[in-house]
PDB file of N, CA and C in Angstrom:
ATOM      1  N   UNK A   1     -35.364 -25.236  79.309  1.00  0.00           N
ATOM      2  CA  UNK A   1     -35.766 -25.462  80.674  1.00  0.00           C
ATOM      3  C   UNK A   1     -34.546 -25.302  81.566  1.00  0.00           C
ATOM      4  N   UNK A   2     -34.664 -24.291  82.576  1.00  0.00           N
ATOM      5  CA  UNK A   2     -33.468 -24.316  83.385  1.00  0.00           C
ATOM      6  C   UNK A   2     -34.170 -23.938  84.932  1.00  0.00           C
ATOM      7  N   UNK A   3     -33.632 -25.229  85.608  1.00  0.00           N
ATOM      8  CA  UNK A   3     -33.987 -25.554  86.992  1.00  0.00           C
ATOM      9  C   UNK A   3     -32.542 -24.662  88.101  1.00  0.00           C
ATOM     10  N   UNK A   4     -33.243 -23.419  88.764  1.00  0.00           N
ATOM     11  CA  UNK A   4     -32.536 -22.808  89.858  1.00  0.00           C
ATOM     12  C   UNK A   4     -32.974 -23.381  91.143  1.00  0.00           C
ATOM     13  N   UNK A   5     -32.012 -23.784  91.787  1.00  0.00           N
ATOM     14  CA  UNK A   5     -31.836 -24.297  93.180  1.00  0.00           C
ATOM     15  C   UNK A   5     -31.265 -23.050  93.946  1.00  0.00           C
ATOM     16  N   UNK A   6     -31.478 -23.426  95.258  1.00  0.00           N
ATOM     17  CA  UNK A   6     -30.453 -22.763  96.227  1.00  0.00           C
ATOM     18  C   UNK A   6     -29.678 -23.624  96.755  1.00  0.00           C
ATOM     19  N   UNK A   7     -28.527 -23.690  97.231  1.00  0.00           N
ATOM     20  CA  UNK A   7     -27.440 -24.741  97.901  1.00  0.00           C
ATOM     21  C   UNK A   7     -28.172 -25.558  99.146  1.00  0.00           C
ATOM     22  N   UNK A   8     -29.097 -24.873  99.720  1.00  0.00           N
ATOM     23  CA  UNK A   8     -29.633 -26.467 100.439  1.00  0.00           C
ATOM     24  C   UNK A   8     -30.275 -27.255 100.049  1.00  0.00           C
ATOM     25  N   UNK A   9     -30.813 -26.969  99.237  1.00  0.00           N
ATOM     26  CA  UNK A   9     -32.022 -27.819  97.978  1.00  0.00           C
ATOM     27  C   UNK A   9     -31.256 -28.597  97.376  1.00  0.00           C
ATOM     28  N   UNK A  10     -30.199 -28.090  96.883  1.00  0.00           N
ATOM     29  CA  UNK A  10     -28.693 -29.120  96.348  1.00  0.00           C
ATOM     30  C   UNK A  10     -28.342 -30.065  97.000  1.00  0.00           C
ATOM     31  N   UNK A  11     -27.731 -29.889  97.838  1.00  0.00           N
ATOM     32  CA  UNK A  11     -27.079 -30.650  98.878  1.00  0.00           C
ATOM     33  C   UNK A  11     -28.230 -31.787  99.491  1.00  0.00           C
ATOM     34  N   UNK A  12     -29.146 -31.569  99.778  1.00  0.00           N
ATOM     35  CA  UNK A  12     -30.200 -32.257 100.154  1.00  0.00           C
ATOM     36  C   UNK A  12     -30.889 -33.345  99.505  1.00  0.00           C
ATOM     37  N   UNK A  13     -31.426 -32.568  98.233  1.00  0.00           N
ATOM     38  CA  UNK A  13     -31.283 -33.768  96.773  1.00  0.00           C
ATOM     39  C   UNK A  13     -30.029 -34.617  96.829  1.00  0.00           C
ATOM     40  N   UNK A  14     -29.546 -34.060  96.902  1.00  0.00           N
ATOM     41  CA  UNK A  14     -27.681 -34.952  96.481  1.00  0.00           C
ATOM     42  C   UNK A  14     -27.324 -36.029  96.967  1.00  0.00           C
ATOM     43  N   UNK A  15     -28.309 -36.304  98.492  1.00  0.00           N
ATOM     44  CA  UNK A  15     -27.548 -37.100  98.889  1.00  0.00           C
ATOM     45  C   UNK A  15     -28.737 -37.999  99.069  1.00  0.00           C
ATOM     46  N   UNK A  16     -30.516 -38.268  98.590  1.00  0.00           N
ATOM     47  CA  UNK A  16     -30.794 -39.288  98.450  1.00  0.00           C
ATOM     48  C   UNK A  16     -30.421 -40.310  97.454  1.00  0.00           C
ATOM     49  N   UNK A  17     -31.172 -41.206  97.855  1.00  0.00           N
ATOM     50  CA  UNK A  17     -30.787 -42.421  97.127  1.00  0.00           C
ATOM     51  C   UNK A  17     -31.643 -42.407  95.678  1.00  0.00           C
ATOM     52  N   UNK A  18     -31.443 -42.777  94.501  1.00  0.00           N
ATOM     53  CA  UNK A  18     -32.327 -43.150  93.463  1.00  0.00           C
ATOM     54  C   UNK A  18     -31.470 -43.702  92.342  1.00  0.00           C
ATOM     55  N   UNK A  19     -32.433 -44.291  91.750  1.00  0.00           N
ATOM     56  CA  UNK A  19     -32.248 -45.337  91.040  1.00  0.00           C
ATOM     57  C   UNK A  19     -31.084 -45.020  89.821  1.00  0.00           C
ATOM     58  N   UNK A  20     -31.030 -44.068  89.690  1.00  0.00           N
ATOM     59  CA  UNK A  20     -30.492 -43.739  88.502  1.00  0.00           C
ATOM     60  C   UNK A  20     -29.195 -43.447  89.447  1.00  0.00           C
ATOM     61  N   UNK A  21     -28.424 -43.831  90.043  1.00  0.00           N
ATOM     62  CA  UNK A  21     -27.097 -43.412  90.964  1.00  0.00           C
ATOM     63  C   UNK A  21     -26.439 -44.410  90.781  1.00  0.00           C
ATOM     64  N   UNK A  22     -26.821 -45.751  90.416  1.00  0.00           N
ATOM     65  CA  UNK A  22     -25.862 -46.655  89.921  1.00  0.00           C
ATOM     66  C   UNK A  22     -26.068 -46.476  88.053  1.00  0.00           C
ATOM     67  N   UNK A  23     -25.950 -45.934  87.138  1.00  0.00           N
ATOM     68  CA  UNK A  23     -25.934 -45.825  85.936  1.00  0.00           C
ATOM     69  C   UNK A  23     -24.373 -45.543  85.177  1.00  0.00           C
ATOM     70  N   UNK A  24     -24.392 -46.856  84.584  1.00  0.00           N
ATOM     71  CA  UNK A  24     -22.632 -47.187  84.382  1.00  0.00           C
ATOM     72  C   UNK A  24     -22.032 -47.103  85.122  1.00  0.00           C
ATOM     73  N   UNK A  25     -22.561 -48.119  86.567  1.00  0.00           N
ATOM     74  CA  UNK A  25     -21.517 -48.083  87.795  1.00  0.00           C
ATOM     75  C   UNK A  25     -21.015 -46.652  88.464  1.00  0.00           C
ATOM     76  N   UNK A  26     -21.630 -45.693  88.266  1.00  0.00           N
ATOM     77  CA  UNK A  26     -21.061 -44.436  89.056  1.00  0.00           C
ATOM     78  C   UNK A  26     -22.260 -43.777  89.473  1.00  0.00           C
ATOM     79  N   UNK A  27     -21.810 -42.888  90.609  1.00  0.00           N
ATOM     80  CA  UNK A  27     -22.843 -42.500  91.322  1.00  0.00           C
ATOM     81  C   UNK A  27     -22.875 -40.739  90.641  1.00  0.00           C
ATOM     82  N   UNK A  28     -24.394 -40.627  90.478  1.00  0.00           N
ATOM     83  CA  UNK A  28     -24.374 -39.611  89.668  1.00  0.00           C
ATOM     84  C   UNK A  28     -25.580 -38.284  90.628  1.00  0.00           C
ATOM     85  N   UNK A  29     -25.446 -37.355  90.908  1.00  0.00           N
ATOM     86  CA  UNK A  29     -26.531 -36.536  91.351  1.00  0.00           C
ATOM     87  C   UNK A  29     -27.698 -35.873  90.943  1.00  0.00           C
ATOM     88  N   UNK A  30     -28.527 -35.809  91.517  1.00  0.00           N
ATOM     89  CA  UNK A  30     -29.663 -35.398  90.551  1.00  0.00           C
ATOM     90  C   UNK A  30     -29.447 -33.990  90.153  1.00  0.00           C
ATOM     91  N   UNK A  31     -28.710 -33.257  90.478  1.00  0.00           N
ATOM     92  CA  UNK A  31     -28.857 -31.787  89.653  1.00  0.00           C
ATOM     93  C   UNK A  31     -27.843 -32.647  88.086  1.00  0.00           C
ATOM     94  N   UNK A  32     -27.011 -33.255  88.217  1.00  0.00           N
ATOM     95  CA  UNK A  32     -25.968 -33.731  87.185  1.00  0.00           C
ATOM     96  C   UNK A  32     -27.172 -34.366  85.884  1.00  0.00           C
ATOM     97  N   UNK A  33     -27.845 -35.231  86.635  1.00  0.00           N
ATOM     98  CA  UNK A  33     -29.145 -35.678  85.827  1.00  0.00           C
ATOM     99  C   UNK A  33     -30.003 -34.429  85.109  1.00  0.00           C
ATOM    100  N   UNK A  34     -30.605 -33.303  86.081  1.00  0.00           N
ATOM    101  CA  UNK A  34     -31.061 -32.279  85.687  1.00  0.00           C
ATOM    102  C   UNK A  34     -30.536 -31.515  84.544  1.00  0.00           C
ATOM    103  N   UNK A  35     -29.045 -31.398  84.332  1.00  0.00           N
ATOM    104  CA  UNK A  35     -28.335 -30.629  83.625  1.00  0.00           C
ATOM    105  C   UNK A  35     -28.322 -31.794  82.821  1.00  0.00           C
ATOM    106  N   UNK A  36     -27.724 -32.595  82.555  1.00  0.00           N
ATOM    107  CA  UNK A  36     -27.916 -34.123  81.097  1.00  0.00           C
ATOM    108  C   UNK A  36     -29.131 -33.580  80.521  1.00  0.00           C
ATOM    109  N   UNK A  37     -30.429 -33.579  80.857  1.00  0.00           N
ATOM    110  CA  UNK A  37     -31.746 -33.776  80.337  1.00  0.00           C
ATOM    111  C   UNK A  37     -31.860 -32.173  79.993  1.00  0.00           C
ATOM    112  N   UNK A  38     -31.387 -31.181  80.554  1.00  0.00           N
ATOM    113  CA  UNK A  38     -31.572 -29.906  80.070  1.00  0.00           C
ATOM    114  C   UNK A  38     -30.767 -29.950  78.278  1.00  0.00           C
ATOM    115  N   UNK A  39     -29.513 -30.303  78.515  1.00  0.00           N
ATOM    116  CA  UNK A  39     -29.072 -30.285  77.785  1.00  0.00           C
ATOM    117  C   UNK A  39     -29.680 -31.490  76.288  1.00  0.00           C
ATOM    118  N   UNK A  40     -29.838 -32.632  76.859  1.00  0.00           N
ATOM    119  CA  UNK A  40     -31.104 -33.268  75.979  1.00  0.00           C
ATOM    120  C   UNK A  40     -32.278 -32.660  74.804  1.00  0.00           C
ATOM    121  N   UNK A  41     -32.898 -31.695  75.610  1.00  0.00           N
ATOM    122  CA  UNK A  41     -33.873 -31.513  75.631  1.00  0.00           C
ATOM    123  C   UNK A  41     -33.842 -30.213  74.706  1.00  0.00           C
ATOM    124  N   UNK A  42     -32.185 -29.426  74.815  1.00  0.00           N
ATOM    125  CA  UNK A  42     -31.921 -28.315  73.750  1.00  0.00           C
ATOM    126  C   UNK A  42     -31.191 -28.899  72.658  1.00  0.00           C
ATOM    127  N   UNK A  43     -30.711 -29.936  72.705  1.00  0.00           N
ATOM    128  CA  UNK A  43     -30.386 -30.285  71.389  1.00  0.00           C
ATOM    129  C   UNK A  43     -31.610 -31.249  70.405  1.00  0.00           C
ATOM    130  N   UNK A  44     -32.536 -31.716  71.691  1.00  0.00           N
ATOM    131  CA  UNK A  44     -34.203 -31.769  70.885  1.00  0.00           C
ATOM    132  C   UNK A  44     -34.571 -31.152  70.029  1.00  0.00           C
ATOM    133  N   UNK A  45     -34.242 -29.482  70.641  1.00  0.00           N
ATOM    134  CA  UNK A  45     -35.509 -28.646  69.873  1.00  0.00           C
ATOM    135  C   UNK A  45     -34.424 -28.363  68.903  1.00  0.00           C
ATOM    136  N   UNK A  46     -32.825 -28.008  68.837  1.00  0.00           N
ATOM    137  CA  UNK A  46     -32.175 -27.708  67.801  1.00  0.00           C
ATOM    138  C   UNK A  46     -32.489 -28.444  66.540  1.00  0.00           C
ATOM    139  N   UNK A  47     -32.706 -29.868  66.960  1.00  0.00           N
ATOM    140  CA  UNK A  47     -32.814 -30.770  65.567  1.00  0.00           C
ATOM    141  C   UNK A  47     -34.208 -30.707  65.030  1.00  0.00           C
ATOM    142  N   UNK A  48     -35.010 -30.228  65.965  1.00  0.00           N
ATOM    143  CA  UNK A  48     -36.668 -29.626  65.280  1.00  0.00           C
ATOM    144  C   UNK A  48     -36.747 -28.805  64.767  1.00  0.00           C
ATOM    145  N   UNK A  49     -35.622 -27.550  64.853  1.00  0.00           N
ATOM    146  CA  UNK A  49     -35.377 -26.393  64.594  1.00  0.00           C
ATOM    147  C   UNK A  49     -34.954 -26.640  62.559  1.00  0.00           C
ATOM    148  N   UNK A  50     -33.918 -27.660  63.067  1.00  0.00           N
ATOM    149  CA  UNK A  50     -33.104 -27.816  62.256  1.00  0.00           C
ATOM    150  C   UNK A  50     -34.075 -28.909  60.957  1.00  0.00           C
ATOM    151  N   UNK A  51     -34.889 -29.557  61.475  1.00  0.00           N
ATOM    152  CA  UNK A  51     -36.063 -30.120  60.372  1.00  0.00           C
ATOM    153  C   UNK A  51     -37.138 -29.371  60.201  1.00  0.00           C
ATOM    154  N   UNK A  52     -37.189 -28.590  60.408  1.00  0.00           N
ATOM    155  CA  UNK A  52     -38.107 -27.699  60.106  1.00  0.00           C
ATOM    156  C   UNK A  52     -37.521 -26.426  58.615  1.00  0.00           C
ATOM    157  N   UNK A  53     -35.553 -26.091  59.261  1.00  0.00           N
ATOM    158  CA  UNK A  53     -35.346 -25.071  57.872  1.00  0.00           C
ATOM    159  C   UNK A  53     -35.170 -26.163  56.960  1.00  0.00           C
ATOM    160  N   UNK A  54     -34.761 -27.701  57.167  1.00  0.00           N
ATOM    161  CA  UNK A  54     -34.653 -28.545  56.361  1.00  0.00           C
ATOM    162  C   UNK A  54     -35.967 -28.264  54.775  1.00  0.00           C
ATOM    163  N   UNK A  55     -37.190 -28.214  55.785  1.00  0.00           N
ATOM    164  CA  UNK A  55     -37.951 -28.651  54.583  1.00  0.00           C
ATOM    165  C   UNK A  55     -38.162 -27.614  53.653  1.00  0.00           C
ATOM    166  N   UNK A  56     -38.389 -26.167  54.628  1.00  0.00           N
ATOM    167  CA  UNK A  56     -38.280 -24.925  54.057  1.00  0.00           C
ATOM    168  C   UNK A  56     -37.110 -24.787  53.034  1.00  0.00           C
ATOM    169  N   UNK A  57     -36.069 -25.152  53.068  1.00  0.00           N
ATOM    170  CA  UNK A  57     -35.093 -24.996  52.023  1.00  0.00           C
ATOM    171  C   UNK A  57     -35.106 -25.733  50.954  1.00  0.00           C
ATOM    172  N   UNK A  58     -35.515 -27.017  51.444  1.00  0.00           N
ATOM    173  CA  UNK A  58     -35.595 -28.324  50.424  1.00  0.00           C
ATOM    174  C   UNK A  58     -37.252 -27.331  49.298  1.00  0.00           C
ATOM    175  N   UNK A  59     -38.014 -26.793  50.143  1.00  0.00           N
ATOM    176  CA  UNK A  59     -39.583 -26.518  49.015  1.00  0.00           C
ATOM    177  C   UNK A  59     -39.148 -25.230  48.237  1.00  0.00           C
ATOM    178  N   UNK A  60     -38.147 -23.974  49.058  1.00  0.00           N
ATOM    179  CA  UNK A  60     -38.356 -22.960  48.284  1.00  0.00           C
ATOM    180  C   UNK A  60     -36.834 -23.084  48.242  1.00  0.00           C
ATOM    181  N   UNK A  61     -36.099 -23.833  47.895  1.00  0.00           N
ATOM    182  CA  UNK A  61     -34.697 -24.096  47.202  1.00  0.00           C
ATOM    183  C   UNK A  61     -33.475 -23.067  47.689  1.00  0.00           C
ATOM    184  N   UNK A  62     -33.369 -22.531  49.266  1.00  0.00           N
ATOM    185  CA  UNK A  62     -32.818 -22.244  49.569  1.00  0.00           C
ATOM    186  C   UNK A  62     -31.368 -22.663  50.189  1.00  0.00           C
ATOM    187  N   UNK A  63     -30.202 -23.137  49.587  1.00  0.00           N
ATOM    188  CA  UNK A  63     -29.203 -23.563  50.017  1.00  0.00           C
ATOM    189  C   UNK A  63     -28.480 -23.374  51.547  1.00  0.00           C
ATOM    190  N   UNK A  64     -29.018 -22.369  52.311  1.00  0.00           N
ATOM    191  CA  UNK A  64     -28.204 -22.004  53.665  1.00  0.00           C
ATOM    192  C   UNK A  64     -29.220 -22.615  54.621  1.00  0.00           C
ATOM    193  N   UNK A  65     -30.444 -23.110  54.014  1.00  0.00           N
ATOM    194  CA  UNK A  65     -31.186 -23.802  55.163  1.00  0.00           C
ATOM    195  C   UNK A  65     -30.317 -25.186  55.409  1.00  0.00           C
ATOM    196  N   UNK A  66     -30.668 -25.961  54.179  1.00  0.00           N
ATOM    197  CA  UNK A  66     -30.016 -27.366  54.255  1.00  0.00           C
ATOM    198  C   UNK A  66     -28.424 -27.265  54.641  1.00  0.00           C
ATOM    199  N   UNK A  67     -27.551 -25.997  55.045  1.00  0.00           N
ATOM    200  CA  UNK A  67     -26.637 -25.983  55.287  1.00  0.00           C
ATOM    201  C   UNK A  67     -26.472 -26.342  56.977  1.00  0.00           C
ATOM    202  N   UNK A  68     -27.208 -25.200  57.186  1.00  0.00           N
ATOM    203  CA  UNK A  68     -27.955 -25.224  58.700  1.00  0.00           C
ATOM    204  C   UNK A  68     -27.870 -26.714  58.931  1.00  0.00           C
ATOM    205  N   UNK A  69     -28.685 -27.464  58.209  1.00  0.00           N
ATOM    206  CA  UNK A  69     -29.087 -28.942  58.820  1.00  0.00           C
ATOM    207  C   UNK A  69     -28.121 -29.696  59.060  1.00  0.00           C
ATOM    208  N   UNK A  70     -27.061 -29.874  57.553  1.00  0.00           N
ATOM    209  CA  UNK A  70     -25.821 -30.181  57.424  1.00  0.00           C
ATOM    210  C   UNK A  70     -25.417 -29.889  58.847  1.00  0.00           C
ATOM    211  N   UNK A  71     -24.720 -29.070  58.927  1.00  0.00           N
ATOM    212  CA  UNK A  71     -23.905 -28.010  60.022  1.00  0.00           C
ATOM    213  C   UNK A  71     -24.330 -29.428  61.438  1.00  0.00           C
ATOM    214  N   UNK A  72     -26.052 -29.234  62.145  1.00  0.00           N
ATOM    215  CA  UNK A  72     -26.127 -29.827  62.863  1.00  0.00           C
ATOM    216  C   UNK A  72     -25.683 -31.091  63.325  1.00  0.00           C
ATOM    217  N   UNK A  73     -26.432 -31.810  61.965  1.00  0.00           N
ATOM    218  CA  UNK A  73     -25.743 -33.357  61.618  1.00  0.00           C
ATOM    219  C   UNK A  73     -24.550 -33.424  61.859  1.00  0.00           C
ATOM    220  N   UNK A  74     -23.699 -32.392  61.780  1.00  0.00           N
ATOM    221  CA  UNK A  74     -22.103 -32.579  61.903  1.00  0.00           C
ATOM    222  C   UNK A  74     -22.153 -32.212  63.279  1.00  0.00           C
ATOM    223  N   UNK A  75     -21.710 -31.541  63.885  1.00  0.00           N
ATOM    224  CA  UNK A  75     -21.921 -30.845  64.749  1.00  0.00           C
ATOM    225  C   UNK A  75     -22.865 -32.135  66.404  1.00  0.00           C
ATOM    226  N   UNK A  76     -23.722 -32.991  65.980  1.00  0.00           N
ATOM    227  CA  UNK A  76     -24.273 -34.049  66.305  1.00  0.00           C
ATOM    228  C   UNK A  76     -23.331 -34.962  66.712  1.00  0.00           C
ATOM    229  N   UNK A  77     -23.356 -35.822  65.388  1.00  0.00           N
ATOM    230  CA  UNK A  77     -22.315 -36.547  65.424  1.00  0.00           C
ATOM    231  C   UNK A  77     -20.753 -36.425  65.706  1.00  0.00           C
ATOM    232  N   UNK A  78     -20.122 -35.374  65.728  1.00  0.00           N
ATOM    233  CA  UNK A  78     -19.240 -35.043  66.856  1.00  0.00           C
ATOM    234  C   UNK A  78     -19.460 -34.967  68.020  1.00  0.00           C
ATOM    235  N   UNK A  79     -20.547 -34.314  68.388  1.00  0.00           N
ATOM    236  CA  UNK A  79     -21.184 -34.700  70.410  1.00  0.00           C
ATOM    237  C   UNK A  79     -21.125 -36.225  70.444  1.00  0.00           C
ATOM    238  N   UNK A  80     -21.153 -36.695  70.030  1.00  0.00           N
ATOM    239  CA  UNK A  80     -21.449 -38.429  70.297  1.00  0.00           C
ATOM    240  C   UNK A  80     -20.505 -39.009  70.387  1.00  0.00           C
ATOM    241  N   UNK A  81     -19.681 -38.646  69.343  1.00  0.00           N
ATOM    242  CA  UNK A  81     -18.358 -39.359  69.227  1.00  0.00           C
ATOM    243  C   UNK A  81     -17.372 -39.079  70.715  1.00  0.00           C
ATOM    244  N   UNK A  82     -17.462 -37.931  70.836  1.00  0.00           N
ATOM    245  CA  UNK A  82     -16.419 -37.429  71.843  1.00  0.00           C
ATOM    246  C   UNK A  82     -17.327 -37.874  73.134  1.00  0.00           C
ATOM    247  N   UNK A  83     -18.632 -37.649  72.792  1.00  0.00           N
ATOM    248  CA  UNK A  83     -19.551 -38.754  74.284  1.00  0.00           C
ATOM    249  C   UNK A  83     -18.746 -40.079  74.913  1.00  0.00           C
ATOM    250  N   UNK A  84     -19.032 -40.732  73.650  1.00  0.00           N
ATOM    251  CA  UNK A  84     -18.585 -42.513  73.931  1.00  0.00           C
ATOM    252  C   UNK A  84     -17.782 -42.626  74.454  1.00  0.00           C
ATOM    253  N   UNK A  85     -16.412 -41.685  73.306  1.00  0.00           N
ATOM    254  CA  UNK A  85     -15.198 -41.821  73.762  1.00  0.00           C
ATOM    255  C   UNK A  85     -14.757 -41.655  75.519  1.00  0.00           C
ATOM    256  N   UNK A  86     -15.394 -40.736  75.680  1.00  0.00           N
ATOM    257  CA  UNK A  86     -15.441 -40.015  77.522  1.00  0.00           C
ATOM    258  C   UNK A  86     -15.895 -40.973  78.011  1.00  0.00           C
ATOM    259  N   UNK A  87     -17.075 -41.760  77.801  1.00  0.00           N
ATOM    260  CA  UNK A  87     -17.562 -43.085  78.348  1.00  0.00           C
ATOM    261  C   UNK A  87     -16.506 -44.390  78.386  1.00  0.00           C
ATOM    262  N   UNK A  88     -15.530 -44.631  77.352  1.00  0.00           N
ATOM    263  CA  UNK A  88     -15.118 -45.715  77.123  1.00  0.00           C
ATOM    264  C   UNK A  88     -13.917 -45.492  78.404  1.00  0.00           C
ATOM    265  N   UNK A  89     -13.569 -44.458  78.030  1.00  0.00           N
ATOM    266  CA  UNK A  89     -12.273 -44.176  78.772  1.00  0.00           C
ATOM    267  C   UNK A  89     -12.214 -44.167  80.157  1.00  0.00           C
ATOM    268  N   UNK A  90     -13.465 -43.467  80.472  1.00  0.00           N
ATOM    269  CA  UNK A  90     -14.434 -44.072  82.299  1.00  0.00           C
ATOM    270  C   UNK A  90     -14.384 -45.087  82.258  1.00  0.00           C
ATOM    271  N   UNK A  91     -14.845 -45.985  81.650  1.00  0.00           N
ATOM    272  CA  UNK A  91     -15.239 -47.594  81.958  1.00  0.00           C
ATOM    273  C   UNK A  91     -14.127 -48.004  82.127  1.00  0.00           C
ATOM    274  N   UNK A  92     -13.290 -47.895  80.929  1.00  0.00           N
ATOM    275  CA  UNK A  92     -11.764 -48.663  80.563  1.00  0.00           C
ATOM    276  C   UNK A  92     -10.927 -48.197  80.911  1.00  0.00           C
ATOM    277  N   UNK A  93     -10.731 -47.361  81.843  1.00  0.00           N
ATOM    278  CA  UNK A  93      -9.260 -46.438  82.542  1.00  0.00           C
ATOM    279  C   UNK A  93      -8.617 -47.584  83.090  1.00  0.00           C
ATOM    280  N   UNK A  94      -8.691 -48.601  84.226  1.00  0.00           N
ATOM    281  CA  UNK A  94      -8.075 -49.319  84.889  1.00  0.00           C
ATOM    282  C   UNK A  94      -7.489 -50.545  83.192  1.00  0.00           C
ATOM    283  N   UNK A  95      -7.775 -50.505  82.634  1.00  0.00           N
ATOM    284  CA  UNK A  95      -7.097 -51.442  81.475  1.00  0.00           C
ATOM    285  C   UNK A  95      -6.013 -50.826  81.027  1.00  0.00           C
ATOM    286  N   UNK A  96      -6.416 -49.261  80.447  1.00  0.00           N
ATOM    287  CA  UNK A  96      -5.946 -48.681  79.834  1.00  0.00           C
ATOM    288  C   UNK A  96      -3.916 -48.837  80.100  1.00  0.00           C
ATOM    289  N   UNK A  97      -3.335 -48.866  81.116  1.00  0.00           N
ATOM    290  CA  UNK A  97      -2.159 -49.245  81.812  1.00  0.00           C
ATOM    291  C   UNK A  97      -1.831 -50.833  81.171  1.00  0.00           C
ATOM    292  N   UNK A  98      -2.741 -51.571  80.957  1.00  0.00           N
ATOM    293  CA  UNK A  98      -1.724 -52.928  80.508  1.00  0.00           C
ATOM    294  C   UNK A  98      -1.359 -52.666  79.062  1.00  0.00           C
ATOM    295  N   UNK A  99      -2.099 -52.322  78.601  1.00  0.00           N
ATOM    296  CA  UNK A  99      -1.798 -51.994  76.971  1.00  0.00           C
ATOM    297  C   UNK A  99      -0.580 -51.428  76.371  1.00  0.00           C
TER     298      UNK A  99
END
């Protein structure tokens, strides 16, 4: 899913108010939201993608499917990790100096 704007449609969105603009204390825009959930929404179907060669490999014993899956799982759990981390370091920047 990919949402095209034109720059006044941007700008215009941008600057109401909604609820989701205080989320972890920062003010966030709705195209920024738009692009989060795009991106959501393709690593959705990757991991459907990715349970789907799962089973196919697991029934007709093909090793590069379950590699595939592997691969994701990794590949996953590195997005997350380096997520948090980006999160912690937002939250915790003003600490970060006494330490």
């Amino acid at each position: 899913t990919i949402f095209v704007l034109d720059h006044s449609e941007i700008d215009r969105k941008d600057h109401l108010e909604h609820n989701l603009h205080t989320l972890f204390e920062t003010y966030v825009s709705r195209s920024s939201i738009r692009i989060v959930l795009c991106i959501i929404i393709f690593m959705g179907l990757l991991l459907l993608l990715s349970s789907v060669l799962l089973l196919i490999g697991i029934s007709k014993k093909k090793p590069g499917f379950l590699l595939f899956y592997f691969g994701y799982g990794l590949f996953f759990t590195i997005l997350c990790n380096i997520g948090a981390l980006l999160l912690l370091l937002k939250c915790m920047w003003w600490t970060s100096g006494a330490i």
